[in-house]
C-alpha atoms as a PDB file:
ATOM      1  CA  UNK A   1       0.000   0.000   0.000  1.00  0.00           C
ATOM      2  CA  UNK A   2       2.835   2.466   0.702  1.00  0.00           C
ATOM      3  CA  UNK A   3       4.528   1.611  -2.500  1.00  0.00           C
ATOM      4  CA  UNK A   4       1.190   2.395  -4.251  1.00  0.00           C
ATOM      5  CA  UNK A   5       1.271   5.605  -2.865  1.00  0.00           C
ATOM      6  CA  UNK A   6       4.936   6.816  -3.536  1.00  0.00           C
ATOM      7  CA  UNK A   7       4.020   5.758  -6.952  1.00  0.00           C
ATOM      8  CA  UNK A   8       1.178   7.961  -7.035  1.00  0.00           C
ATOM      9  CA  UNK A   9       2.967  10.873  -5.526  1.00  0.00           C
ATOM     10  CA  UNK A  10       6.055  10.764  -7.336  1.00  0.00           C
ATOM     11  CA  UNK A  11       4.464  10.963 -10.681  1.00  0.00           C
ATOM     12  CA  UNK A  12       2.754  14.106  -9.429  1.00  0.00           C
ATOM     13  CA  UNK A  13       3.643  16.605  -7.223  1.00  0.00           C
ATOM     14  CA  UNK A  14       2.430  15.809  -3.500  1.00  0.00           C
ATOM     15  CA  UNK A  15       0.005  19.496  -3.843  1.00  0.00           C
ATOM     16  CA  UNK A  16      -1.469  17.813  -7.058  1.00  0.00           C
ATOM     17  CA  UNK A  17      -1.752  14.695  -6.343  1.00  0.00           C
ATOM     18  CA  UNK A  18      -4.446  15.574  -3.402  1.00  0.00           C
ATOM     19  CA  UNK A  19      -6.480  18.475  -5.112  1.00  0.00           C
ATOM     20  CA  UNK A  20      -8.581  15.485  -6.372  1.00  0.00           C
ATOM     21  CA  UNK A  21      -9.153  14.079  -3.183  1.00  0.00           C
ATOM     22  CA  UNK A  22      -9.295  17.087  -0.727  1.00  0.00           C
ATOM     23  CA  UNK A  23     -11.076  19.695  -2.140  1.00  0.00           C
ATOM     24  CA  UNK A  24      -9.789  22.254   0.432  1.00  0.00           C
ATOM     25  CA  UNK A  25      -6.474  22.660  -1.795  1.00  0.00           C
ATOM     26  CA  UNK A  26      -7.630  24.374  -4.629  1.00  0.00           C
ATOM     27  CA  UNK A  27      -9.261  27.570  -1.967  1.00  0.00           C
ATOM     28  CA  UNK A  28      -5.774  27.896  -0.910  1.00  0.00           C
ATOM     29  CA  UNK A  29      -4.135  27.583  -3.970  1.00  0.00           C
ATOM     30  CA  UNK A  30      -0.756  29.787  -3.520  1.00  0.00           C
ATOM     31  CA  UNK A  31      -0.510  29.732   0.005  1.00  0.00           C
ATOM     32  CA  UNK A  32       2.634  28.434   0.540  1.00  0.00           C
ATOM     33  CA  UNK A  33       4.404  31.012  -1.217  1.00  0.00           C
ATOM     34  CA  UNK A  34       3.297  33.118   1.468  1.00  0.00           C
ATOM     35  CA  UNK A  35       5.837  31.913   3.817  1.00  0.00           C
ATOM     36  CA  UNK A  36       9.014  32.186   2.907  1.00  0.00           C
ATOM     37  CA  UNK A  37      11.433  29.195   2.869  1.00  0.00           C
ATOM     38  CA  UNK A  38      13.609  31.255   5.485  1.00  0.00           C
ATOM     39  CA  UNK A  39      10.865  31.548   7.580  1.00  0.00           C
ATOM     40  CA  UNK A  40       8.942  27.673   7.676  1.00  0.00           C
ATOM     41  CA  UNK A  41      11.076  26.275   9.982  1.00  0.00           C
ATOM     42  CA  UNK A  42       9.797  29.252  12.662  1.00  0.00           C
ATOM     43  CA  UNK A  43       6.299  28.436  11.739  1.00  0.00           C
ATOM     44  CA  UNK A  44       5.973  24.952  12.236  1.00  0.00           C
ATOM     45  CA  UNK A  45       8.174  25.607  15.771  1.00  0.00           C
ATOM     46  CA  UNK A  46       5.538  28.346  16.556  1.00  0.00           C
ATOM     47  CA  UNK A  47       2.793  26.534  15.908  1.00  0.00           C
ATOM     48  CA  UNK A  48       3.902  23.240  17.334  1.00  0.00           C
ATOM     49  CA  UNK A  49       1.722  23.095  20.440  1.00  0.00           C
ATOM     50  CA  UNK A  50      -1.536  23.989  18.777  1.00  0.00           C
ATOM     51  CA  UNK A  51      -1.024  21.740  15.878  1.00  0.00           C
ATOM     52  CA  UNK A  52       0.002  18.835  18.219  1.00  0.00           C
ATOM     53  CA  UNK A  53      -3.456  19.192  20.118  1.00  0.00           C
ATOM     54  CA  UNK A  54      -5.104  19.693  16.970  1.00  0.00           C
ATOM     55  CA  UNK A  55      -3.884  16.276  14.685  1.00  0.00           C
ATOM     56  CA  UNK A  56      -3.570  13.665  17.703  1.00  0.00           C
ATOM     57  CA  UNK A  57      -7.075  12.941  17.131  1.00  0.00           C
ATOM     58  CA  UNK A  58      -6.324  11.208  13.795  1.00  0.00           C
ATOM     59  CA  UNK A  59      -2.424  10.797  14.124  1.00  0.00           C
ATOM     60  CA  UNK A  60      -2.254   7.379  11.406  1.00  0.00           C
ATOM     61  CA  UNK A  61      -4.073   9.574   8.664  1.00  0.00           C
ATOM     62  CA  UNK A  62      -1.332  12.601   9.370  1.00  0.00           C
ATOM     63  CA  UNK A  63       1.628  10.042   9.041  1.00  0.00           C
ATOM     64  CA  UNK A  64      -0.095   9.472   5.570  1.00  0.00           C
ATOM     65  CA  UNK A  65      -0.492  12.628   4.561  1.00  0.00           C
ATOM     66  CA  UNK A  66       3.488  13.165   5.650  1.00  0.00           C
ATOM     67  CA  UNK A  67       4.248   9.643   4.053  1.00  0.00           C
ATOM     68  CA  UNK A  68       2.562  11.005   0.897  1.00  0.00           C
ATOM     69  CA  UNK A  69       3.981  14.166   0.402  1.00  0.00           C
ATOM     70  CA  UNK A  70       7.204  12.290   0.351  1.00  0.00           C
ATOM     71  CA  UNK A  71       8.321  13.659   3.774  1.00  0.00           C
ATOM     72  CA  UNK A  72       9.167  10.509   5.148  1.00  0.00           C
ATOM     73  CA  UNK A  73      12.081   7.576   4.443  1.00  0.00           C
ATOM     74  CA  UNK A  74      10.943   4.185   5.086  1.00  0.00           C
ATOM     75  CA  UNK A  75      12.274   3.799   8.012  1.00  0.00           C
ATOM     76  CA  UNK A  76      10.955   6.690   9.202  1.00  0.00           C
ATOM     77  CA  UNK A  77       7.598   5.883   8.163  1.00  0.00           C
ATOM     78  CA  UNK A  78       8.018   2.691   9.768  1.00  0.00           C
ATOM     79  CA  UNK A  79       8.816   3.845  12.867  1.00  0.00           C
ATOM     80  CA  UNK A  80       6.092   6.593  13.503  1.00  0.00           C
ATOM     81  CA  UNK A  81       3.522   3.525  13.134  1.00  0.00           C
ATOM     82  CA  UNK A  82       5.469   1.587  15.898  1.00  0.00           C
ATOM     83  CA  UNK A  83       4.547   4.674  18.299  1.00  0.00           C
ATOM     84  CA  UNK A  84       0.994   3.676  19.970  1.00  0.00           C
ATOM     85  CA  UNK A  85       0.190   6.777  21.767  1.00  0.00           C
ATOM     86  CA  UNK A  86      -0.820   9.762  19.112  1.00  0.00           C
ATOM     87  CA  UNK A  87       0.543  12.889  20.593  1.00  0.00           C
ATOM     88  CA  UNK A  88       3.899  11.584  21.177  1.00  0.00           C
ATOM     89  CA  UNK A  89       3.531   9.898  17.112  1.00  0.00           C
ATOM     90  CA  UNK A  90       2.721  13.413  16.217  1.00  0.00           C
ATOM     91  CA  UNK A  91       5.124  14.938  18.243  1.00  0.00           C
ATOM     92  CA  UNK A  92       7.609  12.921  16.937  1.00  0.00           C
ATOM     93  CA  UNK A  93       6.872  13.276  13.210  1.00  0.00           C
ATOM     94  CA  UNK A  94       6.956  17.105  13.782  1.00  0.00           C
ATOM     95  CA  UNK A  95      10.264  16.845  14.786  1.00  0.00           C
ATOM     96  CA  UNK A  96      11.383  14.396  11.688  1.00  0.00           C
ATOM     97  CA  UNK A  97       9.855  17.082   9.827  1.00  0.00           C
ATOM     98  CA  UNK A  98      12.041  20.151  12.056  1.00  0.00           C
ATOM     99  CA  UNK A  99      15.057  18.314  11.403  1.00  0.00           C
ATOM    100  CA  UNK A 100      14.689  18.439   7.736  1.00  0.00           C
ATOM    101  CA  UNK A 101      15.469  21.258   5.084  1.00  0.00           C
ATOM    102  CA  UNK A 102      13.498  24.118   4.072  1.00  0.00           C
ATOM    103  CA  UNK A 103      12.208  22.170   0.935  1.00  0.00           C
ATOM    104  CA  UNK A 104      10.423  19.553   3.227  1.00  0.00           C
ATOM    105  CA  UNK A 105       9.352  22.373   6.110  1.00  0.00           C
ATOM    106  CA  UNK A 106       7.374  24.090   2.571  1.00  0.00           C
ATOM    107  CA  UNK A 107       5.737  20.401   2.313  1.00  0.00           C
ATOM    108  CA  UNK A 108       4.588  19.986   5.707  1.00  0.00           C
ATOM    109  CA  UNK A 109       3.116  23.449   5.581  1.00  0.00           C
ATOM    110  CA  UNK A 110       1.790  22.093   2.135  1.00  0.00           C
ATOM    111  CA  UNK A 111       0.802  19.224   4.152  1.00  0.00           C
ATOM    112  CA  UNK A 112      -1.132  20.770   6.919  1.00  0.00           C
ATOM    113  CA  UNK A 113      -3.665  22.688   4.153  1.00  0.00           C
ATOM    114  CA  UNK A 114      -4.257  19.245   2.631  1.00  0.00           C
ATOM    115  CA  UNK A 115      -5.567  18.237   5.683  1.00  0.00           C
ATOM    116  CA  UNK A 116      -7.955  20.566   6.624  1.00  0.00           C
ATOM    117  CA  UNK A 117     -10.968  18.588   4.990  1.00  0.00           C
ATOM    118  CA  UNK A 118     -10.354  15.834   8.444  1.00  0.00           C
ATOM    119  CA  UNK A 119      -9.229  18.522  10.984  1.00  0.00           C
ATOM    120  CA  UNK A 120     -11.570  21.564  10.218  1.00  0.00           C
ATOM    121  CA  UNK A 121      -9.880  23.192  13.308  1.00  0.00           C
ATOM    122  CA  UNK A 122      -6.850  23.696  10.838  1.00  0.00           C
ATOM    123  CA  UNK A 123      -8.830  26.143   8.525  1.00  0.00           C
ATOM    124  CA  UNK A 124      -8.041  29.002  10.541  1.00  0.00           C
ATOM    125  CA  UNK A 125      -4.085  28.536  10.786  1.00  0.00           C
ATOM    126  CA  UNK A 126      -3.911  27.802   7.304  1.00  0.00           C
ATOM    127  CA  UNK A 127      -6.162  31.102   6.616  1.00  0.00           C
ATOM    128  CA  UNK A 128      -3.907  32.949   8.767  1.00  0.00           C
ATOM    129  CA  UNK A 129      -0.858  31.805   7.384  1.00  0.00           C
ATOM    130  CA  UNK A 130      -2.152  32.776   4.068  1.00  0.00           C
ATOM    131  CA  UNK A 131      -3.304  36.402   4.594  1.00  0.00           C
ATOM    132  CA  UNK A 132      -0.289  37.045   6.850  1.00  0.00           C
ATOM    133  CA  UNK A 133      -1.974  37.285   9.818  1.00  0.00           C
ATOM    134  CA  UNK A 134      -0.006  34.809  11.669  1.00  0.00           C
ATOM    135  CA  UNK A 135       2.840  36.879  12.947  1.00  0.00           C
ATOM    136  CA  UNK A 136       6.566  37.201  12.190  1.00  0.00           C
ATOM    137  CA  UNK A 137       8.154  35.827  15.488  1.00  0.00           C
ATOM    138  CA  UNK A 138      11.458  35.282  16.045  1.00  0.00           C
ATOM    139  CA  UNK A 139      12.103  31.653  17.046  1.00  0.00           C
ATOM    140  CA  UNK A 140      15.873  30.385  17.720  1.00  0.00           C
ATOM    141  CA  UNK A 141      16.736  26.875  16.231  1.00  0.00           C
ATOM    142  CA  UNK A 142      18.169  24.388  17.815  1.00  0.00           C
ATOM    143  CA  UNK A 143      21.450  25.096  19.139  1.00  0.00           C
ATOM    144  CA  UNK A 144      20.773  28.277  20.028  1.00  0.00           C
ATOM    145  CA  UNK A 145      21.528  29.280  24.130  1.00  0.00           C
ATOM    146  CA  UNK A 146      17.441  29.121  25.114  1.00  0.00           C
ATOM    147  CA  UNK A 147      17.777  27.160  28.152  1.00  0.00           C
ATOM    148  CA  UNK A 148      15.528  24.411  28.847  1.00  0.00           C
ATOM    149  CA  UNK A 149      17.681  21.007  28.883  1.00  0.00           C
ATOM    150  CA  UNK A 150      21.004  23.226  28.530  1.00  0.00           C
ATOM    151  CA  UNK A 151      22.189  24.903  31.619  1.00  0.00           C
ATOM    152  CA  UNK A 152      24.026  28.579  31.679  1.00  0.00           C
ATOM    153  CA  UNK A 153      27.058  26.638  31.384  1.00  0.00           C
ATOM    154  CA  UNK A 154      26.394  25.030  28.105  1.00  0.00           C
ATOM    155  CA  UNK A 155      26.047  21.765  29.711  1.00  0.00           C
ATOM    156  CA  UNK A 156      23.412  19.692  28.350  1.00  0.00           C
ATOM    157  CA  UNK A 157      20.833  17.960  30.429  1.00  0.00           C
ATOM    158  CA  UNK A 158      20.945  14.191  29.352  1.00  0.00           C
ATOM    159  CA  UNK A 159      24.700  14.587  29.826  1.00  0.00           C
ATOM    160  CA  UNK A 160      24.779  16.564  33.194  1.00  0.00           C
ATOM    161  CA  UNK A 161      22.682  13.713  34.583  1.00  0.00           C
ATOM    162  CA  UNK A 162      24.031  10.342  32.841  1.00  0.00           C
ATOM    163  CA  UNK A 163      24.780   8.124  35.556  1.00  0.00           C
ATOM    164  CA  UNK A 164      21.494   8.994  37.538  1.00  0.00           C
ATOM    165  CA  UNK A 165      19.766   8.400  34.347  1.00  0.00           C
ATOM    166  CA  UNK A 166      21.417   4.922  33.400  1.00  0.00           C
ATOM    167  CA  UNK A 167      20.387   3.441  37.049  1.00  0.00           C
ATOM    168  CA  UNK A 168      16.872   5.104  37.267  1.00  0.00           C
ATOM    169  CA  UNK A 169      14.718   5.263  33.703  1.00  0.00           C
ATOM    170  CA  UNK A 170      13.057   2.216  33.319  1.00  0.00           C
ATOM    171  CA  UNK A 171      10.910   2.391  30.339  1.00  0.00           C
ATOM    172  CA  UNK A 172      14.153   2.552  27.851  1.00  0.00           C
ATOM    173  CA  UNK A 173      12.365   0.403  25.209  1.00  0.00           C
ATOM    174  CA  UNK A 174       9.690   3.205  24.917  1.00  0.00           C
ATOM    175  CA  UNK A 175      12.198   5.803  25.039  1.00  0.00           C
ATOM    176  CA  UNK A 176      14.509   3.995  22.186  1.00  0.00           C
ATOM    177  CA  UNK A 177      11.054   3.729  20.205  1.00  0.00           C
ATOM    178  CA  UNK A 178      10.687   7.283  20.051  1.00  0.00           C
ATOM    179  CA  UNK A 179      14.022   7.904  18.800  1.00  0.00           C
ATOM    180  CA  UNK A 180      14.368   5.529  16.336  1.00  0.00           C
ATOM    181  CA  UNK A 181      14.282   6.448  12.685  1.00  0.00           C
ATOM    182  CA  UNK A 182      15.148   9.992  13.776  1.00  0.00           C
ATOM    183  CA  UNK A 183      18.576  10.062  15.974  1.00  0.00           C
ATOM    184  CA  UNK A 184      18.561   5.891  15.718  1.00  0.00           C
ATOM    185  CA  UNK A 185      19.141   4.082  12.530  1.00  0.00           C
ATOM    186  CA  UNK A 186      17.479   0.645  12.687  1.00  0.00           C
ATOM    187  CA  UNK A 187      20.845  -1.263  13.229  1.00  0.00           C
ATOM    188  CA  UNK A 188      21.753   0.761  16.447  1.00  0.00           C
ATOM    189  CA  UNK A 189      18.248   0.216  17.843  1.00  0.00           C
ATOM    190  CA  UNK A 190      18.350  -3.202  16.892  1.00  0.00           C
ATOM    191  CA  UNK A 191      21.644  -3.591  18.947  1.00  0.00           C
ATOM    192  CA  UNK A 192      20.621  -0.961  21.779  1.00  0.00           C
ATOM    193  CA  UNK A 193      17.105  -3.457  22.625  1.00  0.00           C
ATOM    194  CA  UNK A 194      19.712  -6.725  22.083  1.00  0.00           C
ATOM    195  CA  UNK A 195      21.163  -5.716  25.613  1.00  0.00           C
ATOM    196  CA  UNK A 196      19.976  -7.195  28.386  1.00  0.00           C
ATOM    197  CA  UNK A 197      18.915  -4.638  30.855  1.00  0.00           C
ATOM    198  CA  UNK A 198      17.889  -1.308  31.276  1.00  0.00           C
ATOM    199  CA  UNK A 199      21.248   0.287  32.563  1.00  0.00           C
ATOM    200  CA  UNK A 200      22.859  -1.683  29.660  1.00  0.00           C
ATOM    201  CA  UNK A 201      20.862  -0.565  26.652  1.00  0.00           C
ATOM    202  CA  UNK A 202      21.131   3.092  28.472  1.00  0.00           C
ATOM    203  CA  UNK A 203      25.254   2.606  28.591  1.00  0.00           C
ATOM    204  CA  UNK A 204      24.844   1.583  24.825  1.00  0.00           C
ATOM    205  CA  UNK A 205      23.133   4.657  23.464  1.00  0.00           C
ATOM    206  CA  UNK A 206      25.393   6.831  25.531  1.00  0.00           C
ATOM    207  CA  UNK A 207      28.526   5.490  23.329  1.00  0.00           C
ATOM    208  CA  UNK A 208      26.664   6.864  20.501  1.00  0.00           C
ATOM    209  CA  UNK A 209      26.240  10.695  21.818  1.00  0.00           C
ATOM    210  CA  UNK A 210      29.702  11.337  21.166  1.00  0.00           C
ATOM    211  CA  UNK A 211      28.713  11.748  17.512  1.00  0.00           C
ATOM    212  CA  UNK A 212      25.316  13.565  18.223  1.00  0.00           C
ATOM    213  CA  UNK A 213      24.593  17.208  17.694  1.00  0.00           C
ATOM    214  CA  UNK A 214      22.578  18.781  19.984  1.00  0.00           C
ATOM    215  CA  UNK A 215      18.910  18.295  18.481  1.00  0.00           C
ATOM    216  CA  UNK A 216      19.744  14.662  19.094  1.00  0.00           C
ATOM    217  CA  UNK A 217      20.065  15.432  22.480  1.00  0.00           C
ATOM    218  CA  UNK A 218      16.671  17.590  22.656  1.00  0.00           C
ATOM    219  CA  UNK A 219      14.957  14.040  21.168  1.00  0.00           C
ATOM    220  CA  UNK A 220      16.701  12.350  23.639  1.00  0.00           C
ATOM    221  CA  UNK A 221      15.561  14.546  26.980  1.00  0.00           C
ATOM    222  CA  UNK A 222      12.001  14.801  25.113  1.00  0.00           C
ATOM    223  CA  UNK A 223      11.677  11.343  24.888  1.00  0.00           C
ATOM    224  CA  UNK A 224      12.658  10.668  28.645  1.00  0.00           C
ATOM    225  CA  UNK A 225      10.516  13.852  29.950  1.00  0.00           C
ATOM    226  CA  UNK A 226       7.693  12.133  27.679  1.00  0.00           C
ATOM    227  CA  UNK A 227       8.038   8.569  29.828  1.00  0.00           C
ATOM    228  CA  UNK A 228       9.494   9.466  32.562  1.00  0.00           C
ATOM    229  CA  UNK A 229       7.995  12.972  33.773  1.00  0.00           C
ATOM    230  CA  UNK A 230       8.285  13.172  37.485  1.00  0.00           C
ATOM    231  CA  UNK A 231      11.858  12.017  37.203  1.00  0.00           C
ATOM    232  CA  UNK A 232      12.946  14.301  34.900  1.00  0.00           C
ATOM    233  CA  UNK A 233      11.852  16.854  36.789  1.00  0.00           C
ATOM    234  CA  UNK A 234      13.368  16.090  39.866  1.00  0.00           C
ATOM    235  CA  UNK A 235      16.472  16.059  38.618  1.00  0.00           C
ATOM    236  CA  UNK A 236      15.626  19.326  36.929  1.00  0.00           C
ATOM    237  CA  UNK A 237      15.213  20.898  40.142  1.00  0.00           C
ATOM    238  CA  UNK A 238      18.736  19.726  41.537  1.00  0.00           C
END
């Protein structure tokens, strides 16, 4: 069924090839070339929260919308259906999508209108986006000294707390799941969930980091605040 659909979408361009099935496209023909491809990144970032609340009600038909605008390896598509809880499988393919170049931010935004005929409550973003109404803010990318996970000192949560981590998350299968396709490839998952216990497979992804940038290690602190909330926020507050 997926190959069915690449077929489909490769032979037209993802914005064609759903005008015949979502009628919403053609009354927002042009859109997209309101935002420019400087600026896409900062709205998908601003809107993140509200779009979250917005598509976890139907999160399999927004991985194939994604999956058919060619936003998504195989792999990746792969391992967005392995994620059983919606807003963390919507979370998650937002930031696939963040991680991505401007080309494929203009596609999710492309995306997002498509869907409007199955989440009415999108109408209005995409109307705003389109008239301009939706205003210019300033969002840093990743990297950028904001806080959060990284402390004053540049020191990076998932590595200022390492040890405490490796002896105290429990749910690493769930947190691997999450990161896999995006900061995993299937072999190192594969040979992370081979070990044998928690503080092992924990050990095993930390021999990776070495070779991360720092959105890998957003995913990563996401991923444990997502399972394990009241411990991440004790150790927070230390």
């Amino acid at each position: 069924m997926r190959k069915q659909r690449e077929s489909l979408a490769v032979v037209l361009h993802p914005g064609q090839w759903l005008t015949n099935v979502f009628p919403f496209h053609s009354r927002h023909r042009g859109w997209p070339a309101k935002v420019s491809s400087g600026g896409s990144w900062e709205v998908i970032q601003r809107l993140r929260s509200e779009l979250m609340t917005i598509l976890q009600s139907d999160a399999e038909a927004v991985v194939s919308a994604a999956d058919a605008h060619l936003l998504l390896t195989q792999g990746e598509y792969l391992a967005l259906n392995r994620l059983e809880d919606p807003e963390i499988r919507v979370a998650t393919l937002i930031d696939m999508v963040l991680a991505k170049g401007d080309q494929a931010h203009q596609l999710f935004l492309d995306c997002l209108r498509n869907l409007c005929f199955a989440f009415p409550a999108l109408e209005p973003i995409v109307t705003g986006l389109q008239t301009g109404v939706q205003a210019d803010v300033a969002i840093p990318r990743p990297g950028a000294q904001t806080g959060g996970p990284v402390s004053a000192e540049g020191e990076h949560f998932v590595d200022r707390h390492q040890a405490e981590l490796i002896q105290r998350v429990s749910m690493v299968d769930g947190v691997l799941d999450m990161l896999c396709g995006t900061v995993l490839d299937n072999e190192q998952y594969q040979s992370i969930r081979a070990e044998r216990s928690n503080p092992e497979k924990l050990r095993k992804l930390y021999e990776l980091m070495p070779s991360w940038n720092r959105v890998c290690k957003d995913r990563l602190y996401q991923a444990l605040k997502a399972k394990h909330t009241f411990l991440i926020e004790e150790l927070e507050g230390k």
